[in-house]
N, C-alpha and C. Protein backbone atom coordinates (compact mmCIF):
# COMPACT_ATOMS: atom_id res chain seq x y z
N UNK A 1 205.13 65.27 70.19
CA UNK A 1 204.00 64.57 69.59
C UNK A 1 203.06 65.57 68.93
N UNK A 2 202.17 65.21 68.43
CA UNK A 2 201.46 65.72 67.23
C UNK A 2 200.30 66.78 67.64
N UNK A 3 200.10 67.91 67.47
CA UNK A 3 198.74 68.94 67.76
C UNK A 3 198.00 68.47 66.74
N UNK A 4 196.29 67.30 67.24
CA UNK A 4 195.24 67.32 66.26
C UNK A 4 194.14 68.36 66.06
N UNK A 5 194.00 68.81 65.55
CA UNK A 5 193.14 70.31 65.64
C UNK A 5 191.75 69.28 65.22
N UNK A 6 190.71 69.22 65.91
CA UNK A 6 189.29 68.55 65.17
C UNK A 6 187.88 69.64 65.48
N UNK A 7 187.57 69.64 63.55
CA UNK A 7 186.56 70.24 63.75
C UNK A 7 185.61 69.84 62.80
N UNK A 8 184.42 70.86 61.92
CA UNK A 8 183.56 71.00 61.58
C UNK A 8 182.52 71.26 61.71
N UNK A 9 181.27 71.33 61.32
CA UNK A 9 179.77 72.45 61.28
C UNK A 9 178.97 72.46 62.70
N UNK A 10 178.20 72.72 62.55
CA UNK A 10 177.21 72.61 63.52
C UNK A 10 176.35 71.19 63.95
N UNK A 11 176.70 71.02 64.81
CA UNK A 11 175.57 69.80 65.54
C UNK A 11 175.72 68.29 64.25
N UNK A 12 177.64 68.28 64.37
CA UNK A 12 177.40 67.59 63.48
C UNK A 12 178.29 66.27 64.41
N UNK A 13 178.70 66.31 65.53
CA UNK A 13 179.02 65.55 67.03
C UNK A 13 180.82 65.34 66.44
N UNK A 14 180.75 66.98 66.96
CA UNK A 14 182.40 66.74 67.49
C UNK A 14 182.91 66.77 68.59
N UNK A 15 181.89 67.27 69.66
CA UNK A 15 182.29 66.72 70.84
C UNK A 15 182.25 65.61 71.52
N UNK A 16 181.61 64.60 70.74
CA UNK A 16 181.44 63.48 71.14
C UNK A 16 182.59 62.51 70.26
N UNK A 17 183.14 62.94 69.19
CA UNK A 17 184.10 62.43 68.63
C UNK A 17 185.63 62.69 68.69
N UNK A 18 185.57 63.82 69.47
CA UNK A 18 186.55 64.20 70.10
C UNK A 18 186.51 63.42 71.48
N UNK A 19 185.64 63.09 72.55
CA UNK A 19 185.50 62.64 73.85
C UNK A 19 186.40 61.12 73.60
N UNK A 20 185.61 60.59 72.37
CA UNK A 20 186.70 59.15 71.95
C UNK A 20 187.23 59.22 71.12
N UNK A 21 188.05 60.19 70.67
CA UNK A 21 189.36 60.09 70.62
C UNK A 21 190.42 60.19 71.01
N UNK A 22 189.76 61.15 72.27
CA UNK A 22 190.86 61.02 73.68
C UNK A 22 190.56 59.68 74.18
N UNK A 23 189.46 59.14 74.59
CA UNK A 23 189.48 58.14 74.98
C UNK A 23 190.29 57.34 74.77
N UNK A 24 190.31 56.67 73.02
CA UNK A 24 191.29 55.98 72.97
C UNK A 24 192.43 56.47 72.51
N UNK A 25 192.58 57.30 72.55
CA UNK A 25 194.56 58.05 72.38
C UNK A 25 194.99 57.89 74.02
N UNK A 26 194.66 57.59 74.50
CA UNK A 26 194.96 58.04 76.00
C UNK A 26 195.31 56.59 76.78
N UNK A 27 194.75 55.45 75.64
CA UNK A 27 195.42 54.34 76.28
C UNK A 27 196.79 53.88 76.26
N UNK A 28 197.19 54.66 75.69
CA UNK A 28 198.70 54.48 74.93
C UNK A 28 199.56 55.29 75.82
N UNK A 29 199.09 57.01 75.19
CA UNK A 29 199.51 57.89 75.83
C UNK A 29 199.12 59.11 76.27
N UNK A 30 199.69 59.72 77.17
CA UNK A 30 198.56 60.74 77.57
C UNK A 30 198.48 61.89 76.97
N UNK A 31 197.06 62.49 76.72
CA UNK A 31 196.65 63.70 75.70
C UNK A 31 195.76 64.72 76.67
N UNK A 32 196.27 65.92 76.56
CA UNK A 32 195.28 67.14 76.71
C UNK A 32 194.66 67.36 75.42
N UNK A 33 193.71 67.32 76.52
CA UNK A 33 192.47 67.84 75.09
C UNK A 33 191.92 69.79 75.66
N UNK A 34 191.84 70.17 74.56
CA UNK A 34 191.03 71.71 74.36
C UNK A 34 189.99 71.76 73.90
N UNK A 35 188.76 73.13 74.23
CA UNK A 35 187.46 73.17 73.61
C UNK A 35 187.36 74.77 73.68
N UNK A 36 187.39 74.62 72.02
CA UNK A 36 186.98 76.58 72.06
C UNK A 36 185.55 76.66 72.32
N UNK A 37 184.84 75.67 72.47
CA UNK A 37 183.20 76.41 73.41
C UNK A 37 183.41 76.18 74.08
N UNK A 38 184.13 75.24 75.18
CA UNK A 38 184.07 75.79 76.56
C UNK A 38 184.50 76.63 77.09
N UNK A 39 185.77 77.01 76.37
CA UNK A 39 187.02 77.95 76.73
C UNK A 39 185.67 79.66 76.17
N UNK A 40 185.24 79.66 75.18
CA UNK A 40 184.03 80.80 75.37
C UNK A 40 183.15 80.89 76.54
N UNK A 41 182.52 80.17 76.44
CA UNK A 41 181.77 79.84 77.42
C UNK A 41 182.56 80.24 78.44
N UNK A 42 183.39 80.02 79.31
CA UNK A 42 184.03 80.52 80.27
C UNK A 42 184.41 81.81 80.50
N UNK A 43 185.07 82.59 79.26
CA UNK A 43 185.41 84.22 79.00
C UNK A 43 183.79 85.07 78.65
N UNK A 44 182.86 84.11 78.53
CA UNK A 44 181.79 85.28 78.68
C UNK A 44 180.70 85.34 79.76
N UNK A 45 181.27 83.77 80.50
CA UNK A 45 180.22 83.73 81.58
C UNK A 45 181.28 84.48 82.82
N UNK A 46 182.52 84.20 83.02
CA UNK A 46 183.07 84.81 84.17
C UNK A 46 184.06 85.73 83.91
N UNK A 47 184.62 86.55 82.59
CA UNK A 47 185.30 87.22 82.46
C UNK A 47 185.07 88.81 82.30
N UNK A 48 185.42 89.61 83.54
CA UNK A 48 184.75 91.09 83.24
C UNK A 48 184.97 92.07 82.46
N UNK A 49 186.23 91.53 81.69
CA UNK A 49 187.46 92.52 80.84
C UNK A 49 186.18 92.09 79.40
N UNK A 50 185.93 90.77 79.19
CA UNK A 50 184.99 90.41 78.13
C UNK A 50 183.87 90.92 77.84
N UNK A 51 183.21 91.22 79.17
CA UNK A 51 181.83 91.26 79.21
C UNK A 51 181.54 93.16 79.07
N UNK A 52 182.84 93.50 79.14
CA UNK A 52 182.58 95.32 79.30
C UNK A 52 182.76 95.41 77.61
N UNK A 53 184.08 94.64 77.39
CA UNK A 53 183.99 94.92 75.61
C UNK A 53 182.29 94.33 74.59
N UNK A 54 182.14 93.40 75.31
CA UNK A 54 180.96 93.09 74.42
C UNK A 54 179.73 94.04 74.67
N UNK A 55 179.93 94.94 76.02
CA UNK A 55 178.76 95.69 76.39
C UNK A 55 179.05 96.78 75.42
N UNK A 56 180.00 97.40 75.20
CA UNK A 56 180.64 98.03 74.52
C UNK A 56 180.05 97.98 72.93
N UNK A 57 180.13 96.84 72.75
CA UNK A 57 180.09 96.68 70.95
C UNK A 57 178.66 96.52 70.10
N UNK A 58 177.72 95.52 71.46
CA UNK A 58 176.59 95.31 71.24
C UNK A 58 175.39 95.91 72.39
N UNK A 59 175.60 96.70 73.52
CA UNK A 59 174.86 97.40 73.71
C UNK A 59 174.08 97.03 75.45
N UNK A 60 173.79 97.52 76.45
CA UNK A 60 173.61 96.47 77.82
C UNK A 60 172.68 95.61 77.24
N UNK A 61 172.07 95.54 76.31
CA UNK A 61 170.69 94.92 76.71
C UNK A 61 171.38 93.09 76.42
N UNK A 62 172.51 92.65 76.10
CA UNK A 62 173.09 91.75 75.85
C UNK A 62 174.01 91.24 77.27
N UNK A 63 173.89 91.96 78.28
CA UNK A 63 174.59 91.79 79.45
C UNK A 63 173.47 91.41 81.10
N UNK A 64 173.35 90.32 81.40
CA UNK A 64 172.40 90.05 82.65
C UNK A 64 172.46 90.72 83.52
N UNK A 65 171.37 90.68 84.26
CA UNK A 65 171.62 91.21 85.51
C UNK A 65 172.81 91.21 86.70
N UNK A 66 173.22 90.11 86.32
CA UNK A 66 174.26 89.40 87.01
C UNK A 66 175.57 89.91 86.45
N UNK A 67 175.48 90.34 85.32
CA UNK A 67 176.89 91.18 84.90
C UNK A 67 177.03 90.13 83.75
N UNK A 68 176.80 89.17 83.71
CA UNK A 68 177.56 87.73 83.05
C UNK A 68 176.78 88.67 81.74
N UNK A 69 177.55 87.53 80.86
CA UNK A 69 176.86 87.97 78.77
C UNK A 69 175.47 87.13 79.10
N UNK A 70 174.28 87.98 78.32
CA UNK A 70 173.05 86.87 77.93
C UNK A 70 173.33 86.46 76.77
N UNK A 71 173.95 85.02 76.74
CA UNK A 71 174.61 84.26 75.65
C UNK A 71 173.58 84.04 74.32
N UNK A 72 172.36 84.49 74.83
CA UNK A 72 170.85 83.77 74.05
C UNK A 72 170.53 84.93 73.33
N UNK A 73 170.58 85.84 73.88
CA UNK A 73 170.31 87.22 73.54
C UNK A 73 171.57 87.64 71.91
N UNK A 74 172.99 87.52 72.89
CA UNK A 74 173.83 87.40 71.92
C UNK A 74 174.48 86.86 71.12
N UNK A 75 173.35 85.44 71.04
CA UNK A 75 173.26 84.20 69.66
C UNK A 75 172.66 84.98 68.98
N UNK A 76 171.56 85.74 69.37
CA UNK A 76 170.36 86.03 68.14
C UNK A 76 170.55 87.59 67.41
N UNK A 77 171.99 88.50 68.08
CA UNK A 77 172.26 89.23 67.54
C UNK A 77 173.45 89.12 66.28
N UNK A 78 174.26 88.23 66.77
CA UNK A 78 174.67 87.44 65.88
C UNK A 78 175.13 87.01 64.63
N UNK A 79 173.93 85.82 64.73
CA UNK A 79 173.18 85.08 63.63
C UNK A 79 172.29 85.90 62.92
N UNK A 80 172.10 86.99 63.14
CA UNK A 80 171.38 87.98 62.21
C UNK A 80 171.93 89.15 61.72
N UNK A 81 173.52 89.22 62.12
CA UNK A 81 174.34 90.25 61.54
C UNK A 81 175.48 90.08 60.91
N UNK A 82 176.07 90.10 60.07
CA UNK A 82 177.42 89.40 59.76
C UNK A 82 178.47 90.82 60.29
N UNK A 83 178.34 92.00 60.57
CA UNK A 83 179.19 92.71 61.28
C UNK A 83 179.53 92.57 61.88
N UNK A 84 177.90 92.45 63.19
CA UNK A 84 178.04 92.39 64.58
C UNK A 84 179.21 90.66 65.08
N UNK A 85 178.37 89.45 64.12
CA UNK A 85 179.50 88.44 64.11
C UNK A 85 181.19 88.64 64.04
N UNK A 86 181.48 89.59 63.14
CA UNK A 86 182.76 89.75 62.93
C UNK A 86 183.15 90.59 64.22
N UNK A 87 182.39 91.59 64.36
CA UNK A 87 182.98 92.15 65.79
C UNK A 87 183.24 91.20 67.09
N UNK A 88 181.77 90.16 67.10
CA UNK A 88 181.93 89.44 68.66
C UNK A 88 183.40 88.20 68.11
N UNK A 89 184.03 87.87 67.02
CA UNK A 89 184.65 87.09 66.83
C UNK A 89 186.23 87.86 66.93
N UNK A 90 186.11 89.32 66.77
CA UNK A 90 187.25 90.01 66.90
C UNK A 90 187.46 90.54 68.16
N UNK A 91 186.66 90.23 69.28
CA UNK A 91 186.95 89.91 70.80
C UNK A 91 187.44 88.90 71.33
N UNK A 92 186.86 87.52 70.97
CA UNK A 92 186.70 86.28 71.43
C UNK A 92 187.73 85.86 71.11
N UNK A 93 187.72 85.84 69.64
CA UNK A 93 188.87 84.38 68.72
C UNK A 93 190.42 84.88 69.01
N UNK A 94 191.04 86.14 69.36
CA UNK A 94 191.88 86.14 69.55
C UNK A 94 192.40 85.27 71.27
N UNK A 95 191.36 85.62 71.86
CA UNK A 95 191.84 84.98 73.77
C UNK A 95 191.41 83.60 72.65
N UNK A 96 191.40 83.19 72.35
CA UNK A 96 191.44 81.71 72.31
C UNK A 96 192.08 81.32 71.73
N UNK A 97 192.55 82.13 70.57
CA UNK A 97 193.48 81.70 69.76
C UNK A 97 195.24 81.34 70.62
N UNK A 98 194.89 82.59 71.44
CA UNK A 98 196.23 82.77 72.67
C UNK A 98 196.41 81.66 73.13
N UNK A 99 194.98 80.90 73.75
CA UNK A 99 195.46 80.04 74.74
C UNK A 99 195.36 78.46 74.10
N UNK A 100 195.07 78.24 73.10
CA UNK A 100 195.38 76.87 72.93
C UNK A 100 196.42 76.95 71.92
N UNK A 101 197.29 77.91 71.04
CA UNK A 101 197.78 77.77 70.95
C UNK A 101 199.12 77.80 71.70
N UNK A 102 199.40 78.14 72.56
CA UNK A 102 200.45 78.09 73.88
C UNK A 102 200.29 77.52 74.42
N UNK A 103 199.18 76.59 74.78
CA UNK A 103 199.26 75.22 75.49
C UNK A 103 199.64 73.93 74.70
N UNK A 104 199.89 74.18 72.93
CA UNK A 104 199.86 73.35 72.34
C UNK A 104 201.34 73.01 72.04
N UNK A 105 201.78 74.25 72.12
CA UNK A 105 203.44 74.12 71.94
C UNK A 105 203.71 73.74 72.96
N UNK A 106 203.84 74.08 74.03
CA UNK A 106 203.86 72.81 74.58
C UNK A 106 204.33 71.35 74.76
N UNK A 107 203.18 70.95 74.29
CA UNK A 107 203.26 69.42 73.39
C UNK A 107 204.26 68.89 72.43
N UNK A 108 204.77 70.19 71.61
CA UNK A 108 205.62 69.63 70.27
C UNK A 108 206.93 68.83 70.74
N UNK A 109 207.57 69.16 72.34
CA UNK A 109 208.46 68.60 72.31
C UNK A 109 208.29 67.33 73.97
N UNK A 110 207.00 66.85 73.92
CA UNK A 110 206.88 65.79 74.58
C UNK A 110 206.27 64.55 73.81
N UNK A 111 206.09 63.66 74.82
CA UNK A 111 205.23 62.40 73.53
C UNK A 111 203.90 62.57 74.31
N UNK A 112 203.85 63.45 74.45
CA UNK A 112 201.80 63.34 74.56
C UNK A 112 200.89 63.91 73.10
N UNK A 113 199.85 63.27 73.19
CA UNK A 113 198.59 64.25 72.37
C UNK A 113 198.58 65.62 72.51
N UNK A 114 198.09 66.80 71.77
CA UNK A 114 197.05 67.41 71.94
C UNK A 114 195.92 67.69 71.37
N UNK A 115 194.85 67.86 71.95
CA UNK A 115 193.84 67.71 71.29
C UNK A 115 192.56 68.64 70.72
N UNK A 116 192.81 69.10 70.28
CA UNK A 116 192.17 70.82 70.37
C UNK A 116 190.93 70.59 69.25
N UNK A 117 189.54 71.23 69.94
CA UNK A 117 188.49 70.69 69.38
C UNK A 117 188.23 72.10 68.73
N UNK A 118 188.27 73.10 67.78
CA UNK A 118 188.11 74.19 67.26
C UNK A 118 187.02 74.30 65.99
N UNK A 119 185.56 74.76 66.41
CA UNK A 119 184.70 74.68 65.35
C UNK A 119 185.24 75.74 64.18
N UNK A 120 185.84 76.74 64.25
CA UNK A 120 185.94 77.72 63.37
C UNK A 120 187.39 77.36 63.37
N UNK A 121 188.22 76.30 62.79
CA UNK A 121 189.47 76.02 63.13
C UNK A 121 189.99 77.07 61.99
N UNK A 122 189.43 76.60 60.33
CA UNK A 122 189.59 76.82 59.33
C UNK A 122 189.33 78.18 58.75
N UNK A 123 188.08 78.72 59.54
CA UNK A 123 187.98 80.15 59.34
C UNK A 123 188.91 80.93 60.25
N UNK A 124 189.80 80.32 61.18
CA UNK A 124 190.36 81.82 61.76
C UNK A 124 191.61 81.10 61.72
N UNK A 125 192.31 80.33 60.55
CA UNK A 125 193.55 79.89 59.78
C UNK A 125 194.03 79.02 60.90
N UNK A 126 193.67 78.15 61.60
CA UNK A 126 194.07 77.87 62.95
C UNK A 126 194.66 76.51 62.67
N UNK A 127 194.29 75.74 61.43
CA UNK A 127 195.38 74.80 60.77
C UNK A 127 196.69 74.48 61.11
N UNK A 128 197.08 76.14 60.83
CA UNK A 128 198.90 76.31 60.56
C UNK A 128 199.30 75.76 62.12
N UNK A 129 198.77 76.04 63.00
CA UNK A 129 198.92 75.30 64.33
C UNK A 129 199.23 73.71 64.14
N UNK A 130 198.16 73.05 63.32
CA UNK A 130 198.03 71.61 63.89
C UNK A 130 199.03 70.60 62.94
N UNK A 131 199.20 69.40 63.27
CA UNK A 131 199.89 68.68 62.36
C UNK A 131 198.71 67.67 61.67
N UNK A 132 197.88 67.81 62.23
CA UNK A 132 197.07 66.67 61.61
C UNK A 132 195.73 67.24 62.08
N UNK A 133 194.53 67.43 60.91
CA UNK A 133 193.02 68.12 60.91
C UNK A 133 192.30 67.03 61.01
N UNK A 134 191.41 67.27 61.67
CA UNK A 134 189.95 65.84 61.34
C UNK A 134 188.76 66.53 61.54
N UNK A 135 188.00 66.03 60.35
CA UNK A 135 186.75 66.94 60.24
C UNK A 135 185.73 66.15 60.30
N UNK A 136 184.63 66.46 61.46
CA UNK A 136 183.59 65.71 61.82
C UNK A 136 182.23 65.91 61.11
N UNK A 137 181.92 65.46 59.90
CA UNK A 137 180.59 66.09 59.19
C UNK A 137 179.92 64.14 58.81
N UNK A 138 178.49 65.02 58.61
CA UNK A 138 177.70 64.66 58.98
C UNK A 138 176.18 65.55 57.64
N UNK A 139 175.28 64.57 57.44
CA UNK A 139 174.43 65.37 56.72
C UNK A 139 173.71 66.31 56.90
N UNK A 140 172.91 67.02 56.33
CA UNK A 140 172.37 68.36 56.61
C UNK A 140 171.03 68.01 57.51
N UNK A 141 169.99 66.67 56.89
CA UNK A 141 169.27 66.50 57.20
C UNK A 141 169.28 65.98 59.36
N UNK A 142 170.33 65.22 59.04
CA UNK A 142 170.78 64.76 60.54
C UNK A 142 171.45 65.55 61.28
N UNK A 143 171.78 66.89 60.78
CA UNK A 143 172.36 67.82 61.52
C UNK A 143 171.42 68.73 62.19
N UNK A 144 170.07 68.92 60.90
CA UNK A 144 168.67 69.80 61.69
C UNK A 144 167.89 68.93 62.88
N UNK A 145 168.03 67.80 62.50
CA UNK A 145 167.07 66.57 62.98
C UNK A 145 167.86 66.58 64.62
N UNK A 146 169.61 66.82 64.90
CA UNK A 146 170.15 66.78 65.91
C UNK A 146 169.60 68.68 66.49
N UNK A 147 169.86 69.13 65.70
CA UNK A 147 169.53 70.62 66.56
C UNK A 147 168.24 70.76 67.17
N UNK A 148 167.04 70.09 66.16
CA UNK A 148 165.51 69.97 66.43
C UNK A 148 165.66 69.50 68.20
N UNK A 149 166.12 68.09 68.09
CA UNK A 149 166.07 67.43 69.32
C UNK A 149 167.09 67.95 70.30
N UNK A 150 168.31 68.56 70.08
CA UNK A 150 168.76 68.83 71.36
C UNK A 150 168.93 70.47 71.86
N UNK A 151 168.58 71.31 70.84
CA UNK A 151 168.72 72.55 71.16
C UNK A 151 167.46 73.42 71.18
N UNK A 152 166.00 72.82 70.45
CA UNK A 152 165.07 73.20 69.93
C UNK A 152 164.89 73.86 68.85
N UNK A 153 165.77 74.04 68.06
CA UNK A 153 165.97 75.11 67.30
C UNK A 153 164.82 74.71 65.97
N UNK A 154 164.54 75.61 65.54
CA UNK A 154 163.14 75.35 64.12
C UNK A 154 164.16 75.02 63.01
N UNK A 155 163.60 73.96 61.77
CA UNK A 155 164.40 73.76 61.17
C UNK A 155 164.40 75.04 59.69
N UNK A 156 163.71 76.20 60.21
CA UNK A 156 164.43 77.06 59.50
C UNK A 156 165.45 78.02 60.05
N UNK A 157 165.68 78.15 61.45
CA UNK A 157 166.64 78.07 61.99
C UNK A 157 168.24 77.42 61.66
N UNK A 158 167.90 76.52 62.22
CA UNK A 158 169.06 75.36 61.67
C UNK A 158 169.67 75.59 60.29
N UNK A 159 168.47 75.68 59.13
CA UNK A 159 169.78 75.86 57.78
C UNK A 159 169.83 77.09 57.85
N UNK A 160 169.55 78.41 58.69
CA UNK A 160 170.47 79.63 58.38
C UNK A 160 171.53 79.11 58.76
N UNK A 161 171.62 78.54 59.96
CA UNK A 161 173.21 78.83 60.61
C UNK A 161 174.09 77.78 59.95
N UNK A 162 173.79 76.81 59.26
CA UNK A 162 174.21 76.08 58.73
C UNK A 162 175.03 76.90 57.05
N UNK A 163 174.00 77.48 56.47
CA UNK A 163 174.27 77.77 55.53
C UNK A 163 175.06 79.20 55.79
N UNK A 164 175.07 79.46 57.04
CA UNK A 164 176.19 80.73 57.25
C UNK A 164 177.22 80.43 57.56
N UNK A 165 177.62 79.01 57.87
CA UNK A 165 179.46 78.15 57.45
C UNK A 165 179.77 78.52 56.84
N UNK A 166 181.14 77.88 56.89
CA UNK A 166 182.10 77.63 55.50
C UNK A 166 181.05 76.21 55.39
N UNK A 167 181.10 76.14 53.96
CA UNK A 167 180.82 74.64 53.19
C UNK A 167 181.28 73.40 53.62
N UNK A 168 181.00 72.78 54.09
CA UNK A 168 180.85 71.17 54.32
C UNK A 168 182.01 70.99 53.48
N UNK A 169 181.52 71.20 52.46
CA UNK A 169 182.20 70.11 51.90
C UNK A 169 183.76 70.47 51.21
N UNK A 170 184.04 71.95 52.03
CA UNK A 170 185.24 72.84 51.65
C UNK A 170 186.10 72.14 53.16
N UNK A 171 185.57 71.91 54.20
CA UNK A 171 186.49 71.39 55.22
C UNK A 171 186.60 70.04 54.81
N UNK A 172 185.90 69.39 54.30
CA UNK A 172 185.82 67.64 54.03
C UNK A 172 187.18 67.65 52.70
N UNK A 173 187.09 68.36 52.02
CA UNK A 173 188.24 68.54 51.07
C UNK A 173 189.93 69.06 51.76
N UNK A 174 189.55 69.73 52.36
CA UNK A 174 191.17 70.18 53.41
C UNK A 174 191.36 69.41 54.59
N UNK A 175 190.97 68.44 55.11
CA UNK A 175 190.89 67.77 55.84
C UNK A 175 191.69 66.43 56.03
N UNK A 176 192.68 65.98 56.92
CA UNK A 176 193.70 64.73 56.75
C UNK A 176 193.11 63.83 56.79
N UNK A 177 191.67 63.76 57.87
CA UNK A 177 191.44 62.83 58.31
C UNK A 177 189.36 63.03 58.25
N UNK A 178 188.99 62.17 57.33
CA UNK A 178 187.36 62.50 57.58
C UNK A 178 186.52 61.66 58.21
N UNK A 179 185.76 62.01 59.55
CA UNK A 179 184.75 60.89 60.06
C UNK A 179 182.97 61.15 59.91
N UNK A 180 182.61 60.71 59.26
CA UNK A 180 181.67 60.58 58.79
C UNK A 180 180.16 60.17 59.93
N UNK A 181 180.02 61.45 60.63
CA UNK A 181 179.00 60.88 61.81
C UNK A 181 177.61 61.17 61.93
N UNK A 182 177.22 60.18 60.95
CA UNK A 182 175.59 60.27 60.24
C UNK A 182 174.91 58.91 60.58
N UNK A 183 175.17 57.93 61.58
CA UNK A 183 174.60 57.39 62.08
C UNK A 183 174.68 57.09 63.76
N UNK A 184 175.07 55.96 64.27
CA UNK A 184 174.69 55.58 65.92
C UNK A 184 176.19 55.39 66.15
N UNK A 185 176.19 56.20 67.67
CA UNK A 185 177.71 56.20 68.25
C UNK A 185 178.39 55.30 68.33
N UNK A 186 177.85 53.62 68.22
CA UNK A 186 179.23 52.82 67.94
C UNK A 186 179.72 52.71 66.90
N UNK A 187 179.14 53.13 65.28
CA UNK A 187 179.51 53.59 64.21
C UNK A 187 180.48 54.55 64.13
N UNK A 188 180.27 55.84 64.60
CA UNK A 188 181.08 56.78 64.92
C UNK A 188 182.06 56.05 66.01
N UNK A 189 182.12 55.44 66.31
CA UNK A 189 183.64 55.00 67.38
C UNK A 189 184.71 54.05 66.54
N UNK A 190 183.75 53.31 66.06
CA UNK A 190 184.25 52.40 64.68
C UNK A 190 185.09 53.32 64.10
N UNK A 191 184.88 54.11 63.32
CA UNK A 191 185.64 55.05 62.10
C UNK A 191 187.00 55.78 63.59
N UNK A 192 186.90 56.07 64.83
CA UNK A 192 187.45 57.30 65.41
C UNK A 192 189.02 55.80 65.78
N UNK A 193 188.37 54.69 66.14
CA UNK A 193 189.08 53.62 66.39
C UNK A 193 190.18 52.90 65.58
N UNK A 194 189.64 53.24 64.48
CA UNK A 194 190.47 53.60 62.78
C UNK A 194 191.66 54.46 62.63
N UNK A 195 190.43 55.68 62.93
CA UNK A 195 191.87 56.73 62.45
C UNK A 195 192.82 57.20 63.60
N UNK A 196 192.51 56.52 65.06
CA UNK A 196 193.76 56.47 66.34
C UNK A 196 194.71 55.45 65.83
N UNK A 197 194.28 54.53 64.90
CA UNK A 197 195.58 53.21 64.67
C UNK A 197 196.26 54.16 63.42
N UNK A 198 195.44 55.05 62.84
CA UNK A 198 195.92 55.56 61.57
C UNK A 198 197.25 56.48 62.00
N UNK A 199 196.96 57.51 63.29
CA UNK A 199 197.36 58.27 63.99
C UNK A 199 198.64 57.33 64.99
N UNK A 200 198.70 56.57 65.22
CA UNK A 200 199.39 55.78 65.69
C UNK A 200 200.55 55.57 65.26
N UNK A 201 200.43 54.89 63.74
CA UNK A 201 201.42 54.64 62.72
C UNK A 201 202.04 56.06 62.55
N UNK A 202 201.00 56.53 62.02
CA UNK A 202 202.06 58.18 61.65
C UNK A 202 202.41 58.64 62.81
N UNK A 203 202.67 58.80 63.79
CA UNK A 203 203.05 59.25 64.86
C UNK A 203 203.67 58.47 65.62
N UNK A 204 204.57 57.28 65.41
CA UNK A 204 205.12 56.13 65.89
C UNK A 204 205.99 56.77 66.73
């Protein structure tokens, strides 16, 4: 069965469009789903092989007391370097790249889902993996308006990191499948409820 790779920008609710689309893929048949932020999140909060290379690259003052990464610390080094980015992405993206793609093969020769939620799917070529892309965008204005309210972030904040993507509208163009999640979550379930019957057919 089919590897769906689903992604796109920032705070534009792909984890919530991913949550139902397992939901309803899963009534049928059963799907593992993947998350390259959690799967981060995990290699920098409990991994020590991670946390010595990143001490390494960006310096202790990015490492807690506790040993763990200060994830906040090393958002804001970051988002303000495009080196230092390429370096923390030439640690990270490979362990992740490892592990969902080997959990995904996997899949190719059973009838389950997989479901792999990858924000940087497209920047680190991670396509060639999937059989079928879905890209979760959403407008700029409702994307600051979501960061405002759930992350605090200032909305001049928000369009740096926004405007330090790839383009909106460069994944909305390479994309099999587009859901459009710029209003209220039964809207967004509407369109995800769509493209599982869409996914259905092609994947009979």
């Amino acid at each position: 069965m089919p590897v769906l790779g689903v992604t796109g920008g920032v705070a534009t609710g792909k984890t919530t469009a991913t949550e139902l689309l397992v939901r309803h893929l899963s009534e049928t048949r059963r799907v593992e789903a993947f998350s390259a932020d959690a799967t981060v999140r995990r290699l920098l909060d409990g991994d020590p092989v991670v946390a010595e290379q990143i001490r390494a690259a960006f310096g202790g003052e990015v490492i807690a007391s506790d040993g763990r990464v200060d994830r906040g610390k090393l958002r804001e080094l970051v988002f303000a370097d495009e080196p230092r980015r390429r370096a923390l992405e030439g640690i990270l993206h490979p362990l992740v790249r490892e592990e969902w793609s080997t959990r995904s093969q996997e899949f190719r020769d059973s009838g389950d889902y997989f479901v792999a939620e990858i924000p940087l799917l497209y920047e680190t070529q991670g396509e060639s993996w999937c059989d079928c892309v879905i890209v979760v965008a959403a407008s700029d204005d409702r994307r600051i308006r979501r960061l405002s309210e759930n992350r605090g972030w200032s909305s001049e904040t928000s369009r740096r990191v926004i405007d330090f993507q790839m383009p909106q509208d460069t994944k909305i163009q390479r994309a099999d499948i587009v859901i459009w999640n710029d209003h209220t979550k039964a809207v967004l379930e509407s369109q995800i409820i769509l493209a599982v019957e869409r996914l259905k057919l092609r994947y009979a």
